[in-house]
Protein backbone atom coordinates (compact mmCIF):
# COMPACT_ATOMS: atom_id res chain seq x y z
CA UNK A 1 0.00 0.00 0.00
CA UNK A 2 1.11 3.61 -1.03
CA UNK A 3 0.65 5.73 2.44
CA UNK A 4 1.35 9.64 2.81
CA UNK A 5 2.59 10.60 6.41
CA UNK A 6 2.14 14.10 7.32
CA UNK A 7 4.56 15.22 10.15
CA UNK A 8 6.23 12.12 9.62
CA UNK A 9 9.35 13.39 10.91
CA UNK A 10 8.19 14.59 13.86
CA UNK A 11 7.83 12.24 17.49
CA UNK A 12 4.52 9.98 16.99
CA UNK A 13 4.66 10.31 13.10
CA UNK A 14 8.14 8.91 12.74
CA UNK A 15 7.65 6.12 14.96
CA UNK A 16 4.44 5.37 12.54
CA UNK A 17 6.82 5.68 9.27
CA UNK A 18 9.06 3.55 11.17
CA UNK A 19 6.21 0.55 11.71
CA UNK A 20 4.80 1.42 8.23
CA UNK A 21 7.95 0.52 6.42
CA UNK A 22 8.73 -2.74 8.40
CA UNK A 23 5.60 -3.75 7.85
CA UNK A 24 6.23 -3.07 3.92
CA UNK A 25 4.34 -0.14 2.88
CA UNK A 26 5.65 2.21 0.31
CA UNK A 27 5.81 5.57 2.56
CA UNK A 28 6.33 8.78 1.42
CA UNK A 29 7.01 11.40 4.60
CA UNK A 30 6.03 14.79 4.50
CA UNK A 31 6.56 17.24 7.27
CA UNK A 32 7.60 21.48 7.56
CA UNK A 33 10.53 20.81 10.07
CA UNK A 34 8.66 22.61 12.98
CA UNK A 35 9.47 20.20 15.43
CA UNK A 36 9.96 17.42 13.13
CA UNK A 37 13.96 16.02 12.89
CA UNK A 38 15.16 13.77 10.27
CA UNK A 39 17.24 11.68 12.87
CA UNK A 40 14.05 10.51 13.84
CA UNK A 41 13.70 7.96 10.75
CA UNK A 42 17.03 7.30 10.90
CA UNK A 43 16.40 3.68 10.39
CA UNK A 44 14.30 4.02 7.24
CA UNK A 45 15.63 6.70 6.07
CA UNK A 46 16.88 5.04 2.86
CA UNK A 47 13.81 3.51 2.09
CA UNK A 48 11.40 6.35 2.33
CA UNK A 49 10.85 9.02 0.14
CA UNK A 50 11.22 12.79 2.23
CA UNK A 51 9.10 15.67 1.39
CA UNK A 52 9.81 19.08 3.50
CA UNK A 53 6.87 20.93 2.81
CA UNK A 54 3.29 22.13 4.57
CA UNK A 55 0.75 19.56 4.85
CA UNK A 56 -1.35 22.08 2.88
CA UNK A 57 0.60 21.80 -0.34
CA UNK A 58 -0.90 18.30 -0.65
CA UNK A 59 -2.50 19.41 -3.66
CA UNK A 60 0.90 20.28 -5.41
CA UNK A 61 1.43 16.39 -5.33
CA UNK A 62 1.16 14.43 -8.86
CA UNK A 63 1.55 11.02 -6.41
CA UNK A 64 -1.68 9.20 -5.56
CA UNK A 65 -1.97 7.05 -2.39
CA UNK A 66 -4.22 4.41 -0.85
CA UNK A 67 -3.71 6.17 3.04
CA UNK A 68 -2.93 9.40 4.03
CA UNK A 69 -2.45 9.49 8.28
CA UNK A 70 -2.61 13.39 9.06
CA UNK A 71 0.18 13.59 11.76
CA UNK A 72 1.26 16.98 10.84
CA UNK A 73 -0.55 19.36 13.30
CA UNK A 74 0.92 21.65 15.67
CA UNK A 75 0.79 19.53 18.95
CA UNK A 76 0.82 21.61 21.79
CA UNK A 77 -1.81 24.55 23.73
CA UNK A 78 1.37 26.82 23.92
CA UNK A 79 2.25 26.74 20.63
CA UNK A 80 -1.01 28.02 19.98
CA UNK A 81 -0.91 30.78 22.36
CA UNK A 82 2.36 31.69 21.23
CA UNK A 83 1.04 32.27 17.61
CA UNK A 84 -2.68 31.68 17.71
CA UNK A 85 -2.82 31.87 13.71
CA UNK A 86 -1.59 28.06 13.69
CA UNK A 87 -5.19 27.92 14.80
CA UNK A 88 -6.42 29.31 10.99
CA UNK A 89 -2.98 27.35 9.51
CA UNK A 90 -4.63 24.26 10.85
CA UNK A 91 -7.84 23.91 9.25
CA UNK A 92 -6.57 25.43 6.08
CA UNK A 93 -4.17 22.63 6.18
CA UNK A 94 -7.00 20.16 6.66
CA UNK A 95 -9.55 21.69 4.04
CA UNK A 96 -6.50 21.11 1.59
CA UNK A 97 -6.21 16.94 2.68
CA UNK A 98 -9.98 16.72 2.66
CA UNK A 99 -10.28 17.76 -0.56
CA UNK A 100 -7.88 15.69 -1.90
CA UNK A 101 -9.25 12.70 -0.08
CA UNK A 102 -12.67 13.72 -1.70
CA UNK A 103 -11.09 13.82 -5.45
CA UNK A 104 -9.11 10.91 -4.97
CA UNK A 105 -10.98 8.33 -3.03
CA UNK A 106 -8.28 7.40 -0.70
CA UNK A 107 -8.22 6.69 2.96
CA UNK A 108 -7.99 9.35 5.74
CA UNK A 109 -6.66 9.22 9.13
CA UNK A 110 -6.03 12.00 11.49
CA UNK A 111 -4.34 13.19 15.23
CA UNK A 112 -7.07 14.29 17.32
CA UNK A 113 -6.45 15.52 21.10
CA UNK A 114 -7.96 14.80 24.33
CA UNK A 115 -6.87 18.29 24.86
CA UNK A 116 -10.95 18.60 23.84
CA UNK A 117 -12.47 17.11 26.95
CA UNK A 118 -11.12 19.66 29.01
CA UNK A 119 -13.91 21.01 31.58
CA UNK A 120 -15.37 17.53 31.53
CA UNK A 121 -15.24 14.69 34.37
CA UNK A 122 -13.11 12.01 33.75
CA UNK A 123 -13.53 9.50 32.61
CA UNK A 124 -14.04 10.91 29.50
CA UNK A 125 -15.88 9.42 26.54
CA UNK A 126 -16.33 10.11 22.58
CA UNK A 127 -20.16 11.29 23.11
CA UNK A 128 -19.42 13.88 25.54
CA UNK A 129 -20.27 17.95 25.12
CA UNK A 130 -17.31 19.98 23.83
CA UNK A 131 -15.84 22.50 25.54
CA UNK A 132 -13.49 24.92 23.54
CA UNK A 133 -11.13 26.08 26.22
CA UNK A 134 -8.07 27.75 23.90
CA UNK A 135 -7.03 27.86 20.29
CA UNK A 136 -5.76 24.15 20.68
CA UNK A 137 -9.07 22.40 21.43
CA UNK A 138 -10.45 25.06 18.98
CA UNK A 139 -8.25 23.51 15.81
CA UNK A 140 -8.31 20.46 16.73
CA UNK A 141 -12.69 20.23 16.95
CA UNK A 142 -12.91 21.96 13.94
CA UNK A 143 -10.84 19.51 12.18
CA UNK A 144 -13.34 17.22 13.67
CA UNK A 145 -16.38 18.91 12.88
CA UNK A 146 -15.19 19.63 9.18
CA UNK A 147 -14.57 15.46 8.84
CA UNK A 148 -18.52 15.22 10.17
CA UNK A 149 -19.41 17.21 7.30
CA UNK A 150 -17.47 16.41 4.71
CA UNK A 151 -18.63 12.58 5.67
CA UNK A 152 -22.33 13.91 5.08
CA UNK A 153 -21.39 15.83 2.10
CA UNK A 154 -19.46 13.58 0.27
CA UNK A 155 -19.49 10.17 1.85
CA UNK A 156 -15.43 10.52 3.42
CA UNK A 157 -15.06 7.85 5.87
CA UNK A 158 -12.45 9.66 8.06
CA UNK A 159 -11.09 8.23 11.12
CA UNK A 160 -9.83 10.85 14.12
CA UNK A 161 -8.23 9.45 17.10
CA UNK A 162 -7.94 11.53 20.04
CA UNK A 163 -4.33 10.93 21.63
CA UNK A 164 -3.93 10.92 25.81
CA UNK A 165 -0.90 12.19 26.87
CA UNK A 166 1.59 10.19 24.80
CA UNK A 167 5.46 9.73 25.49
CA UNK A 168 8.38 7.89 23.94
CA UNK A 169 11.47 8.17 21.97
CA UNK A 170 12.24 10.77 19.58
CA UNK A 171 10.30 13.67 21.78
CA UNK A 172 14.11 15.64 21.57
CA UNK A 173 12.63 17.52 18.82
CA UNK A 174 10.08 18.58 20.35
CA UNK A 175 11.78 20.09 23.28
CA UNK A 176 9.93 22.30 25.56
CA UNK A 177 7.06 21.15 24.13
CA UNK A 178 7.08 17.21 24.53
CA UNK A 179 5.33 15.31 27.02
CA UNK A 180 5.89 15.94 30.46
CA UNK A 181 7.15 12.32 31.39
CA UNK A 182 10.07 12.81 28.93
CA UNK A 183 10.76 16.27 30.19
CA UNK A 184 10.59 15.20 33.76
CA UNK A 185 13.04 12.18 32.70
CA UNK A 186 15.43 14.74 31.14
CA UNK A 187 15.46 16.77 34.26
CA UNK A 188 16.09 14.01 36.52
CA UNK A 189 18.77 12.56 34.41
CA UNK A 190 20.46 15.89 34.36
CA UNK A 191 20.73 16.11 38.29
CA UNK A 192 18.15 18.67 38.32
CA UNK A 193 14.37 18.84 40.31
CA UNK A 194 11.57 18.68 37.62
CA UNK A 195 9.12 21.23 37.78
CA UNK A 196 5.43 20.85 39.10
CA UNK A 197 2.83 23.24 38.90
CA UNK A 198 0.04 22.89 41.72
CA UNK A 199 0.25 20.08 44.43
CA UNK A 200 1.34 17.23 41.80
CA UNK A 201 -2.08 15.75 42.09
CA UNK A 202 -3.20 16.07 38.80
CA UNK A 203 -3.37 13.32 36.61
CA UNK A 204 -2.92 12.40 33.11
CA UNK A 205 -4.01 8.67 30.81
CA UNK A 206 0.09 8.49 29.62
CA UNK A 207 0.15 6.53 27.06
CA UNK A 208 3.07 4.62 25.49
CA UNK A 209 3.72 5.99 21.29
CA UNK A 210 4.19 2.54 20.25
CA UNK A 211 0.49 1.97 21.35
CA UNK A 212 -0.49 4.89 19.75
CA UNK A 213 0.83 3.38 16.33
CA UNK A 214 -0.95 0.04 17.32
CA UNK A 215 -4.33 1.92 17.15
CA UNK A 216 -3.22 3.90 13.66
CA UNK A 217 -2.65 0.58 12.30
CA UNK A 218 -5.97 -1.34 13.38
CA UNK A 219 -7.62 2.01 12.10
CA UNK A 220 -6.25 1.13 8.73
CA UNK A 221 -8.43 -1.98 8.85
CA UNK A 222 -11.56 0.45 9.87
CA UNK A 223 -14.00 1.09 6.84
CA UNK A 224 -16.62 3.59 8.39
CA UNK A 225 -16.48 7.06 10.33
CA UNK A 226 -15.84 7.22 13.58
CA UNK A 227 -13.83 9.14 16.29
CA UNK A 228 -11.94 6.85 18.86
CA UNK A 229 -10.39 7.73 22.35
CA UNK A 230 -6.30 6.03 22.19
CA UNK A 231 -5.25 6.11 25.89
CA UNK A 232 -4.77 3.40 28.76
CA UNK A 233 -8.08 4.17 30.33
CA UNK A 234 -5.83 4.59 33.68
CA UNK A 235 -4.22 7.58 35.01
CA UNK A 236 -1.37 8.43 37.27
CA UNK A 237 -0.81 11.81 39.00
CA UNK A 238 2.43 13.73 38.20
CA UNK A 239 4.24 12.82 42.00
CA UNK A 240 3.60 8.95 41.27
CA UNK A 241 5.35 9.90 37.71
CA UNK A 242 7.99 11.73 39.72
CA UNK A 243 8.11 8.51 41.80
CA UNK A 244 8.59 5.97 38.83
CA UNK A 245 11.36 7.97 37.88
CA UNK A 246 13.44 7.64 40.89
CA UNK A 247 12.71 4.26 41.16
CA UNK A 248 14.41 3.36 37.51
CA UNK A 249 17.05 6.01 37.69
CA UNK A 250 18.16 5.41 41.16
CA UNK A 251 17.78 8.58 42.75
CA UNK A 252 15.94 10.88 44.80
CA UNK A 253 15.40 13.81 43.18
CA UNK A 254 12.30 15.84 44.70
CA UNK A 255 10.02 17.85 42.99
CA UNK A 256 10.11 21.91 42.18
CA UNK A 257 6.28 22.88 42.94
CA UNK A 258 5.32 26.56 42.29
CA UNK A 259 1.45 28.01 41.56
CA UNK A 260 -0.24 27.19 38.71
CA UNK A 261 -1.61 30.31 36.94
CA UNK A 262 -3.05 28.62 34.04
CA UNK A 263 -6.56 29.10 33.32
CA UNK A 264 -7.46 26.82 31.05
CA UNK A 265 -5.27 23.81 32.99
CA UNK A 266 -6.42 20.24 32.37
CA UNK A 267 -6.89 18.94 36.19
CA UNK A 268 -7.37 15.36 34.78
CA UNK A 269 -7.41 13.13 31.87
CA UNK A 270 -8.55 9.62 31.81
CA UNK A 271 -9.67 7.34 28.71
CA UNK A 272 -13.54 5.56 27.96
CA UNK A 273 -11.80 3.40 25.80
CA UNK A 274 -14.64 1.17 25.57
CA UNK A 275 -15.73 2.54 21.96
CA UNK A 276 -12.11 2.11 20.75
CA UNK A 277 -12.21 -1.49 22.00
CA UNK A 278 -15.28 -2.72 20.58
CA UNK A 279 -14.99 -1.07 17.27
CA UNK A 280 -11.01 -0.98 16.35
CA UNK A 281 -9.89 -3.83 18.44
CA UNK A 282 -7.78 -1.92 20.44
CA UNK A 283 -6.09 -1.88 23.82
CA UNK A 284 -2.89 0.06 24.86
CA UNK A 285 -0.56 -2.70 26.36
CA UNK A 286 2.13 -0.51 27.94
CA UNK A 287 1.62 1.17 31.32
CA UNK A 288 3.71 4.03 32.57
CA UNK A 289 6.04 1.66 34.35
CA UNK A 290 7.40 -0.33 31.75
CA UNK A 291 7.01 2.79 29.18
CA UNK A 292 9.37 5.13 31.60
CA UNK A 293 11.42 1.70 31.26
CA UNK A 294 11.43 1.70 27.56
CA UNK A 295 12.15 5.33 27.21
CA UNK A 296 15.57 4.91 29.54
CA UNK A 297 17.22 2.05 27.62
């Protein structure tokens, strides 16, 4: 199968390009360099094909493909604050992918957030109200709600997944922006306290990028709409994280706390993965422990 990877140089899309290729796709990677780093598909580099461009120029493409995963989206609530017209970039990017999916017939699937249940009680499920709390949720629901109607409109069975908290390898990129267990990690490694904002009792679903894949790939196999939930359905608070990381590093590194003055904080995030289950197959099989294990080999 012929698959286009947006942002396939970046943390969760390289590891995809990586599983892609051994499982002997023809992949072409596309990605803008914003966080994305070419070390990252270091291991099939030679046998991909590597397009540095906008996910938006899709139409400039002659190539046809049987997949495109949309990977390629700005990842993070600060990046949006910091320049809040990635918020416009985004769904211009998207119109451009939808309407090649809609001239070309080929299969679509796309990074959604759980970033969008924020303001709702965990756990949180696919069905629930949402609440647009900053330009992040707002990009990422309007990607949604433009899938919804270009599904009515023209029959495109797109698939969104809505990614909890995920961590692995090849987050350097990404820097201040990648998950906190990797930054925490970092920290530690470096002698230094990581930094927690409140009490340390909030809690996040982290979930393990090689997982993440797992569900991209069963999604493949997926022939009508949906949007799915991709998380552990269990969630640990960031002083148990701390914690974990002592334990497997050996030390005993307290935590920095200082006031959180963020208004639009997510206390706590925590997976329904029941839909994702009955529908895709799917069911994460790493949990923090052995993830913060695979991430310090």
């Amino acid at each position: 199968m012929k698959i286009l990877v947006t942002g396939a140089l970046g943390f969760i899309g390289s590891h995809l390009t990586e599983r892609l290729v051994r499982d002997g796709h023809e992949v072409v990677a596309l990605d803008n360099m914003h966080t994305g780093n070419e070390a990252n598909v270091a291991a099939v580099k030679n046998k991909i094909k590597i397009l540095k461009m906008n996910s938006g120029d899709i139409s400039k493409l002659e190539e046809k493909f049987d997949t495109i995963y949309h990977q390629g989206i700005y990842s993070s609530s600060p990046m949006y604050k910091e320049n809040p017209h990635f918020t416009a970039k985004v769904i211009d990017e998207w119109i451009s992918i939808l309407e090649y999916t809609r001239k070309n017939n080929n299969k679509l699937i796309f990074a959604s957030s759980s970033s969008l249940y924020n303001g709702n009680k965990p756990p949180h499920r696919e069905d629930m109200e949402i609440k647009i709390t900053d330009f992040y949720t707002e990009a990422r629901y309007t990607m949604e709600r433009l899938a919804i109607l270009y599904h009515d409109l023209y029959g495109i069975k797109s698939i969104g997944l809505r990614y909890f908290s995920v961590y692995g390898p090849h987050e350097k990129s990404k820097g201040k922006y990648a998950n906190l267990v990797s930054q925490f990690l970092w920290e530690m490694q470096a002698g230094h306290q990581p930094l927690l904002l409140g009490d340390g009792t909030q809690s996040r679903d982290f979930t393990y990028v090689d997982d993440v894949v797992e569900a991209n790939l069963l999604a493949l196999k997926y022939s009508k709409f949906g949007i799915f939930n991709v998380g552990t359905g269990k969630n640990v608070n960031l002083n148990q994280v701390v914690n974990l990381l002592n334990k497997k590093l050996g030390t005993n590194i307290q935590p920095k706390y200082e006031p959180n003055k963020i208004k639009n904080y997510v206390p706590h995030t925590l997976a329904d993965t029941s839909k994702t289950k009955a529908e895709l197959g799917f069911s994460a099989k790493t949990n923090l422990e052995k993830g913060i294990d695979l991430i310090c080999r």
